[in-house]
Protein backbone atom coordinates (compact mmCIF):
# COMPACT_ATOMS: atom_id res chain seq x y z
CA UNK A 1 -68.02 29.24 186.59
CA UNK A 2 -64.99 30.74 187.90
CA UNK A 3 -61.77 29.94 186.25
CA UNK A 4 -59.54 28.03 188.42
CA UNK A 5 -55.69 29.38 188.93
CA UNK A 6 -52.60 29.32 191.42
CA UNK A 7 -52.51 25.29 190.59
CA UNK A 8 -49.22 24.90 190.14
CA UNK A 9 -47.50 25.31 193.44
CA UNK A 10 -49.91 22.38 194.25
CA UNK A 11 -48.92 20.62 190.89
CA UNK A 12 -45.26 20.72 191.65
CA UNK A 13 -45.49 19.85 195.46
CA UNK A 14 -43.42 16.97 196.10
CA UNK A 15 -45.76 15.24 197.86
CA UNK A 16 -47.69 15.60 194.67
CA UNK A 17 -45.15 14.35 192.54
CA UNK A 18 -44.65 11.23 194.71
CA UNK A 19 -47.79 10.63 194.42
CA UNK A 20 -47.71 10.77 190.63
CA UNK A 21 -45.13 8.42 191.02
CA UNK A 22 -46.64 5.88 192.48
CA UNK A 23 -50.29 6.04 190.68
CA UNK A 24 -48.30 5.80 187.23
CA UNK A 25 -45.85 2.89 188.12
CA UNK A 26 -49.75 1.04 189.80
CA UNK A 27 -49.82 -2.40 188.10
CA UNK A 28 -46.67 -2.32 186.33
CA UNK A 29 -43.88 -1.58 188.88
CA UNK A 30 -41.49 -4.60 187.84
CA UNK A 31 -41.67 -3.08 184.08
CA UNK A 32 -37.83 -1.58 182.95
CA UNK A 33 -38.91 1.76 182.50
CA UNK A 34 -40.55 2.21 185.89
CA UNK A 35 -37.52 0.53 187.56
CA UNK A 36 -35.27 2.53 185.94
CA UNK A 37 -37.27 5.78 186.92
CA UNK A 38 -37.61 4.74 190.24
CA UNK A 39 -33.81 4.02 191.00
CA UNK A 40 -33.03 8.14 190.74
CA UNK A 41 -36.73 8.95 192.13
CA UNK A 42 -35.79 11.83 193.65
CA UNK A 43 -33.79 12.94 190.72
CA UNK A 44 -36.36 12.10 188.14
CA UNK A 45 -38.95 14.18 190.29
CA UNK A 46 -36.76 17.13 191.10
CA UNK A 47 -35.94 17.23 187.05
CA UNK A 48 -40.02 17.22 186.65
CA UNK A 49 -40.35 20.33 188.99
CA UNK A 50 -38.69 22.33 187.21
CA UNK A 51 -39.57 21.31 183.98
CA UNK A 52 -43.25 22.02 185.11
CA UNK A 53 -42.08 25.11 186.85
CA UNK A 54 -40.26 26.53 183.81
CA UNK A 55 -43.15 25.29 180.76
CA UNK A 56 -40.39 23.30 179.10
CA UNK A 57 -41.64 20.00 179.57
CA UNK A 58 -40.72 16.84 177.55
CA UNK A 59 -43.81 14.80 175.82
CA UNK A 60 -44.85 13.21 172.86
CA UNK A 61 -42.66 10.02 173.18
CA UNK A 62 -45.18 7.35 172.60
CA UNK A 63 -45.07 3.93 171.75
CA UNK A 64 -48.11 2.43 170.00
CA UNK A 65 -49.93 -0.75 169.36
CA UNK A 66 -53.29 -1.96 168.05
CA UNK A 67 -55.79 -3.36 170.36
CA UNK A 68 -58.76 -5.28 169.08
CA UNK A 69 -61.29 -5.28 171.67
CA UNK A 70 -64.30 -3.86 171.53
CA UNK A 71 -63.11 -2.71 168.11
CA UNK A 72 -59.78 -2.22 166.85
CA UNK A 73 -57.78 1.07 167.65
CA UNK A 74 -54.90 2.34 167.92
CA UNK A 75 -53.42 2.72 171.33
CA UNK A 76 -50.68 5.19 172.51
CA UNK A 77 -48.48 5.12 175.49
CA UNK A 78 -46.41 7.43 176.76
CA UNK A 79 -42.85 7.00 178.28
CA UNK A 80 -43.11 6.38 182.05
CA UNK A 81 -41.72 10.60 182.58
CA UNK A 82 -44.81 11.47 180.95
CA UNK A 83 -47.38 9.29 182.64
CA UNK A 84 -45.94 10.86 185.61
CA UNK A 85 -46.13 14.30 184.59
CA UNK A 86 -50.11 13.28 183.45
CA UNK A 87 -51.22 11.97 186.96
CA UNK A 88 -49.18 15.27 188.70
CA UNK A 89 -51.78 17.79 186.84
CA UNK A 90 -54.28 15.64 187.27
CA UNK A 91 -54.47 14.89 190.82
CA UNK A 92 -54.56 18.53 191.12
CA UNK A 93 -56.62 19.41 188.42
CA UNK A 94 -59.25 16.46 188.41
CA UNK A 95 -61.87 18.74 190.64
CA UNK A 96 -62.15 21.57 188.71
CA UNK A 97 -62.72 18.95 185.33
CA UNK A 98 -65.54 17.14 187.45
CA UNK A 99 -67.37 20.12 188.69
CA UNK A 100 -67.59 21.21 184.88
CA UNK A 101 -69.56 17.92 184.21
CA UNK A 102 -73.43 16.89 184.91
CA UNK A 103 -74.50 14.40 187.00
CA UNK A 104 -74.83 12.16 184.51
CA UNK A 105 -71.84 12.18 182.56
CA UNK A 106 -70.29 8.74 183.98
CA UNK A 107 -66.72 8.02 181.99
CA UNK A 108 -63.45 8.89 184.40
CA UNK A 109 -65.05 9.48 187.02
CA UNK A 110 -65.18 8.81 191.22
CA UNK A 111 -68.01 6.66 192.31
CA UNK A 112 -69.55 6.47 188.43
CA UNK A 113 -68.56 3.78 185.37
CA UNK A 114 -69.99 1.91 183.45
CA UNK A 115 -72.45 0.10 186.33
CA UNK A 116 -73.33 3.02 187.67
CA UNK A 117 -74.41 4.16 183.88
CA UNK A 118 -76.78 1.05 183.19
CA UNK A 119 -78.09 1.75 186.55
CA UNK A 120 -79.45 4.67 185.34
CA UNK A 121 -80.17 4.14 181.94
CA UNK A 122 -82.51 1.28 183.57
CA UNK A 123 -84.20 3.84 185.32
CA UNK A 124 -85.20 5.99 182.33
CA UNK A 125 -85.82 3.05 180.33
CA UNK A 126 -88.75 1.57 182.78
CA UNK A 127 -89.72 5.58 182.68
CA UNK A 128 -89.67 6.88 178.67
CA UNK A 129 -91.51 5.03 176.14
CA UNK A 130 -89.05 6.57 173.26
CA UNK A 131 -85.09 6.57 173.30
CA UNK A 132 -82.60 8.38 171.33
CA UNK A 133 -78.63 7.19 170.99
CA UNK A 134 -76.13 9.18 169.38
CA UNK A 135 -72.35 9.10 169.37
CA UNK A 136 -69.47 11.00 167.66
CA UNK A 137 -67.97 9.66 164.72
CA UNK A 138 -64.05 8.60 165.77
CA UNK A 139 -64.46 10.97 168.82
CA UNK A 140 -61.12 10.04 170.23
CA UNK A 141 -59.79 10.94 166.31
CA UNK A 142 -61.56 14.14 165.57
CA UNK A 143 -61.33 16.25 168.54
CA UNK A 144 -59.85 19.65 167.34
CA UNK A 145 -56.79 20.85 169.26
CA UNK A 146 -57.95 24.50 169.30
CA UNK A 147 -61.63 24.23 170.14
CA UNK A 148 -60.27 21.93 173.13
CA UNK A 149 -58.00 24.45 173.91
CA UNK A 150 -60.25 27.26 174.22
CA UNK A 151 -62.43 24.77 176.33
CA UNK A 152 -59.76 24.73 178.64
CA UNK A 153 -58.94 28.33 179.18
CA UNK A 154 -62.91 29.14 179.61
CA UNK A 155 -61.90 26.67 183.25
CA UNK A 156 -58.51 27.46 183.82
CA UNK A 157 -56.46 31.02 183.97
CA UNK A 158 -53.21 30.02 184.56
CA UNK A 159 -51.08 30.66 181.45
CA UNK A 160 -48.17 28.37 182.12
CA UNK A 161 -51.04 25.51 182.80
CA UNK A 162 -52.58 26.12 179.63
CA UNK A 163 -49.25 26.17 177.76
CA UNK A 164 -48.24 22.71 179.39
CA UNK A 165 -51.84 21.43 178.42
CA UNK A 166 -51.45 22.69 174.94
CA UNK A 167 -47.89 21.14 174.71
CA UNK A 168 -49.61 17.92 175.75
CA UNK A 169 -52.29 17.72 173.26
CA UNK A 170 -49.98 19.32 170.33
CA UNK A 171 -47.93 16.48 170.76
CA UNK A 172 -50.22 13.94 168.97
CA UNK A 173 -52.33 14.50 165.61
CA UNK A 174 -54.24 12.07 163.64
CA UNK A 175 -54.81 14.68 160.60
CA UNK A 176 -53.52 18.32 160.96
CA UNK A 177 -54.89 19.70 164.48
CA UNK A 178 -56.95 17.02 165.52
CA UNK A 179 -57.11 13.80 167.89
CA UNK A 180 -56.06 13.56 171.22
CA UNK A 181 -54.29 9.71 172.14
CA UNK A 182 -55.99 6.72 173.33
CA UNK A 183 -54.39 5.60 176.13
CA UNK A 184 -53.16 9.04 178.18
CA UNK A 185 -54.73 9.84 181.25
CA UNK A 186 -54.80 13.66 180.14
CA UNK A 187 -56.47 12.26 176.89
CA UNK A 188 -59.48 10.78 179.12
CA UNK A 189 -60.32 14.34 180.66
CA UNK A 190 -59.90 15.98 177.94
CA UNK A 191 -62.22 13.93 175.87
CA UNK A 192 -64.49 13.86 178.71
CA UNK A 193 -64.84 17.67 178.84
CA UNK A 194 -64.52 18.65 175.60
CA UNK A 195 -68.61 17.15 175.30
CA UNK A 196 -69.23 18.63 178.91
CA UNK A 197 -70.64 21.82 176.50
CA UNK A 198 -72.90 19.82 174.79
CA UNK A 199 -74.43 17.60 177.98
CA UNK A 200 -75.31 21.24 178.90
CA UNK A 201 -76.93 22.31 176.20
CA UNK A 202 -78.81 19.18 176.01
CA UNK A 203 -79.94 19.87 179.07
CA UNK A 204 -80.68 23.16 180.02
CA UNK A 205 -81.64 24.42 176.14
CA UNK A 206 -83.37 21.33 175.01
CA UNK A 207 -84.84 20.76 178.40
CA UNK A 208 -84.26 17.08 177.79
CA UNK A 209 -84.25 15.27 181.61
CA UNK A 210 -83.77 11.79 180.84
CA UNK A 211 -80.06 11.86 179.51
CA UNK A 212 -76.89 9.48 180.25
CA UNK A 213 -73.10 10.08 178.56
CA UNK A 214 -70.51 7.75 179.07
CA UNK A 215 -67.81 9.45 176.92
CA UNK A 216 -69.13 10.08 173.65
CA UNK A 217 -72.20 7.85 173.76
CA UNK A 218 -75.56 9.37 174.28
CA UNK A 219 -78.68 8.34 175.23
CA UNK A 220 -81.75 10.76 175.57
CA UNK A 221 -85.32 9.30 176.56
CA UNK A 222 -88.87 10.81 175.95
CA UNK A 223 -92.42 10.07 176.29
CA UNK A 224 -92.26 11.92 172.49
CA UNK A 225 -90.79 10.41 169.53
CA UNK A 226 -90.86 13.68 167.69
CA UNK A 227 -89.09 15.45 170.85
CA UNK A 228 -86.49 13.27 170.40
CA UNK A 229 -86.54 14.07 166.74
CA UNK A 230 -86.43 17.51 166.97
CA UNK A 231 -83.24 17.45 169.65
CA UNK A 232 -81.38 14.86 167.44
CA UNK A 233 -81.18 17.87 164.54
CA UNK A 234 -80.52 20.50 167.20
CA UNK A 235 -77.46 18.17 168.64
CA UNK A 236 -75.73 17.31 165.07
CA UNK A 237 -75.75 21.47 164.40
CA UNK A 238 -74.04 21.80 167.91
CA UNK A 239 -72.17 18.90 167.27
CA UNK A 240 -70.74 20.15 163.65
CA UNK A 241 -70.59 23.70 164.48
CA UNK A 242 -69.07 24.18 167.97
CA UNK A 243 -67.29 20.80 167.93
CA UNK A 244 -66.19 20.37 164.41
CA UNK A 245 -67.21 16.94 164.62
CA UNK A 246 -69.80 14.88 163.07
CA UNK A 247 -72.55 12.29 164.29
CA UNK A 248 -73.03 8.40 163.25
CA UNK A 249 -76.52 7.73 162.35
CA UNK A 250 -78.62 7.79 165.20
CA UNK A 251 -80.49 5.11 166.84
CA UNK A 252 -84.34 6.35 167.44
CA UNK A 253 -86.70 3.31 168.87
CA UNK A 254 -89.19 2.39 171.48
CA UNK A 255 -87.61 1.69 174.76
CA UNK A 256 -89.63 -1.69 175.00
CA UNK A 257 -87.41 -2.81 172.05
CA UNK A 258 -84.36 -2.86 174.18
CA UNK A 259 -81.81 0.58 174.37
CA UNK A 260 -78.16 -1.21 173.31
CA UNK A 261 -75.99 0.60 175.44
CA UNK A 262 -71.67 -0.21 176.82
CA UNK A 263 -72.25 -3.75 175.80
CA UNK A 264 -75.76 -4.32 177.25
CA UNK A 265 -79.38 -4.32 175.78
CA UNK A 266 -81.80 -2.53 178.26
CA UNK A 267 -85.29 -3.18 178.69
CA UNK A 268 -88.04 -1.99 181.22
CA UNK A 269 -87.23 -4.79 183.34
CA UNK A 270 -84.73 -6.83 182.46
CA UNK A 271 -80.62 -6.88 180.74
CA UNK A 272 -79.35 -8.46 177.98
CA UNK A 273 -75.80 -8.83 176.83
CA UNK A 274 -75.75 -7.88 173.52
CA UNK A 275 -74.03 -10.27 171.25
CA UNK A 276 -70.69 -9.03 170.19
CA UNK A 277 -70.39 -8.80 174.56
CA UNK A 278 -71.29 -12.75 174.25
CA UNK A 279 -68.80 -13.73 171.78
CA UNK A 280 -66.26 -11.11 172.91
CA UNK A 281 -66.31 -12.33 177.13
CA UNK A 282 -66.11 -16.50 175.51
CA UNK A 283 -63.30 -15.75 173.78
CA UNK A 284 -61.86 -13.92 176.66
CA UNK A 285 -62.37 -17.16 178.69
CA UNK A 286 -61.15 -19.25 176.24
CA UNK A 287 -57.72 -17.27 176.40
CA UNK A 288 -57.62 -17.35 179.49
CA UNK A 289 -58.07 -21.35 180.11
CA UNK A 290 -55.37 -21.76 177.20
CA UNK A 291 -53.05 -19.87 179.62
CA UNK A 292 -54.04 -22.01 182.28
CA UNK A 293 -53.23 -25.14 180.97
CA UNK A 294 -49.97 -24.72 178.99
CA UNK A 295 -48.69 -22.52 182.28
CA UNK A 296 -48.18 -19.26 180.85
CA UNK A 297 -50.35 -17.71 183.50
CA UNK A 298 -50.86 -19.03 187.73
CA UNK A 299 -54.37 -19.74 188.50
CA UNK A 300 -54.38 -16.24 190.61
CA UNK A 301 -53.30 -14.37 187.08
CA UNK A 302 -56.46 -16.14 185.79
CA UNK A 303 -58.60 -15.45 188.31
CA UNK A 304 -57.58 -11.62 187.71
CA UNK A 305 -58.46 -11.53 185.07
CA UNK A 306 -61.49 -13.63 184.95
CA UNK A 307 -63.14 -11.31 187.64
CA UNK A 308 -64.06 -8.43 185.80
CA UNK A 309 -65.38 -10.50 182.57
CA UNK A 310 -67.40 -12.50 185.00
CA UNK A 311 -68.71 -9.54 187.01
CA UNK A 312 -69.30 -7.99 183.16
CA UNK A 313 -72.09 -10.55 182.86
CA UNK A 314 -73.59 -10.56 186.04
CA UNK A 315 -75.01 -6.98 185.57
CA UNK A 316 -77.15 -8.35 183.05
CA UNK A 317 -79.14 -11.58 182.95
CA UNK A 318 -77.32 -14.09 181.80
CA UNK A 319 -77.05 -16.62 184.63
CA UNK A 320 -77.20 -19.78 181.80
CA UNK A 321 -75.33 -18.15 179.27
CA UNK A 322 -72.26 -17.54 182.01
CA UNK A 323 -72.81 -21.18 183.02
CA UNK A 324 -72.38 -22.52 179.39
CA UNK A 325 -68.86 -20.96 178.90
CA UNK A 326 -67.25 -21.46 182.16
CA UNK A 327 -68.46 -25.41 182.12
């Protein structure tokens, strides 16, 4: 694929950077820092410009806290200048990251997620009698700055791109040259691509055509178990060699048995929510009633975020379960 360059008149376009703006300050425009930013707009963006224009840009100031759902991890955001900067590349850069990815590689991405995922995985599931699921061991963690780096100059050419990319992902480290932060936007398309190699190669070199990614879970399906066998030792050597990353233990069974997959158990014709979903959406709810009724939150705060939990559940069927924990 040809190597995309002459971005960053586009990137530094101030119709770009408004944009930016206003994507990074979406759902938290009363906060200080956004305020503040957005007092001496024009200011703040001109200063971007021609940090952007000249390489030397400002990043690593992040401020971190520990989330516990789905698991616990460590999240990092950046200052509000930084968020901005993120969404400017990225509005200009997002199509040439997509058009490195296969079909069906769903995380980040326009018109895919996690429905559109289980849609599919469905579909292979009623199809394959055998299914395969892999995923990387701390992905987020272990990616290696310079193999992502060299990713990124095999799709872009521009140098002063790549040097502001390479700023960006030197500015974090979980162990020496490695991890990328949870919580950046760049982090999301970086982790996304830096696996876009290996959907390939599962692909075209293993010739395997049932396959779903949604980050850095896998599934592959097969009428074969020993297919699937065979790729799963062919994937950990890409895996360690090319990615410098390693594999948890794999989960090889009969699709009939259910494929557990973003929260779900999948069978030929039907959805279940696996368990830790259960406990983790009736503990949601119960948070969320508790904020109810001592007044913390309005009933329209609730019912935000309600919605999504609720809508969580109704992709798979659990009509009675749902009714149990909201009576």
């Amino acid at each position: 694929m040809r190597r995309a360059n002459h971005l960053l008149p586009k990137i530094i376009d101030p119709d770009n950077l408004r944009l930016a703006s206003w994507k990074a300050a979406k759902g938290k425009r009363w906060a200080q820092e956004v305020l503040a930013y957005q007092a001496c707009l024009e200011e703040n963006l001109a200063l971007l410009r021609q940090q952007i224009r000249s390489g030397l840009i400002d990043v690593g100031n992040y401020r971190y806290f520990t989330i516990y759902e789905p698991k616990e991890r460590k999240i990092c955001a950046s200052a509000f200048r930084e968020q901005v900067l993120h969404h400017s590349l990225m509005n200009v850069c997002h199509e040439f990251f997509d058009r490195a990815l296969i079909s069906d590689s769903y995380a980040s991405r326009k018109g895919k997620g996690t429905y559109a995922a289980i849609d599919r995985a469905k579909v292979f599931t009623r199809e394959f009698e055998w299914y395969l699921k892999l995923d990387v061991r701390k992905f987020f963690e272990s990616i290696h700055h310079e193999v992502l780096k060299d990713q990124l100059a095999k799709l872009f050419k521009e140098k002063r791109l790549l040097e502001i990319f390479g700023k960006i992902i030197d500015s974090y480290e979980t162990l020496p040259n490695r991890g990328v932060p949870i919580g950046n936007l760049t982090s999301q398309y970086f982790a996304n691509h830096y696996l876009s190699g290996l959907d390939h190669f599962i692909k075209e070199q293993l010739g395997i055509r049932a396959y779903v990614r949604y980050m850095d879970d896998l599934v592959l399906w097969h009428e074969d178990k020993s297919v699937l066998k065979s790729a799963k030792e062919r994937i950990e050597a890409f895996v360690v060699s090319n990615l410098l990353c390693e594999l948890k233990p794999e989960a090889l069974n009969r699709t009939r048995l259910g494929v557990p997959f973003l929260g779900y158990r999948i069978f030929p014709h039907h959805v279940w929510l696996l368990h830790q979903s259960k406990v983790r959406f009736a503990r949601k709810m119960r948070y969320i009633q508790e904020q109810y009724d001592t007044g913390a939150w309005s009933e329209e705060k609730c019912a935000l975020h309600a919605r999504p939990l609720i809508a969580f559940t109704e992709h798979a069927d659990a009509k009675a379960f749902r009714r149990k924990v909201l009576s």
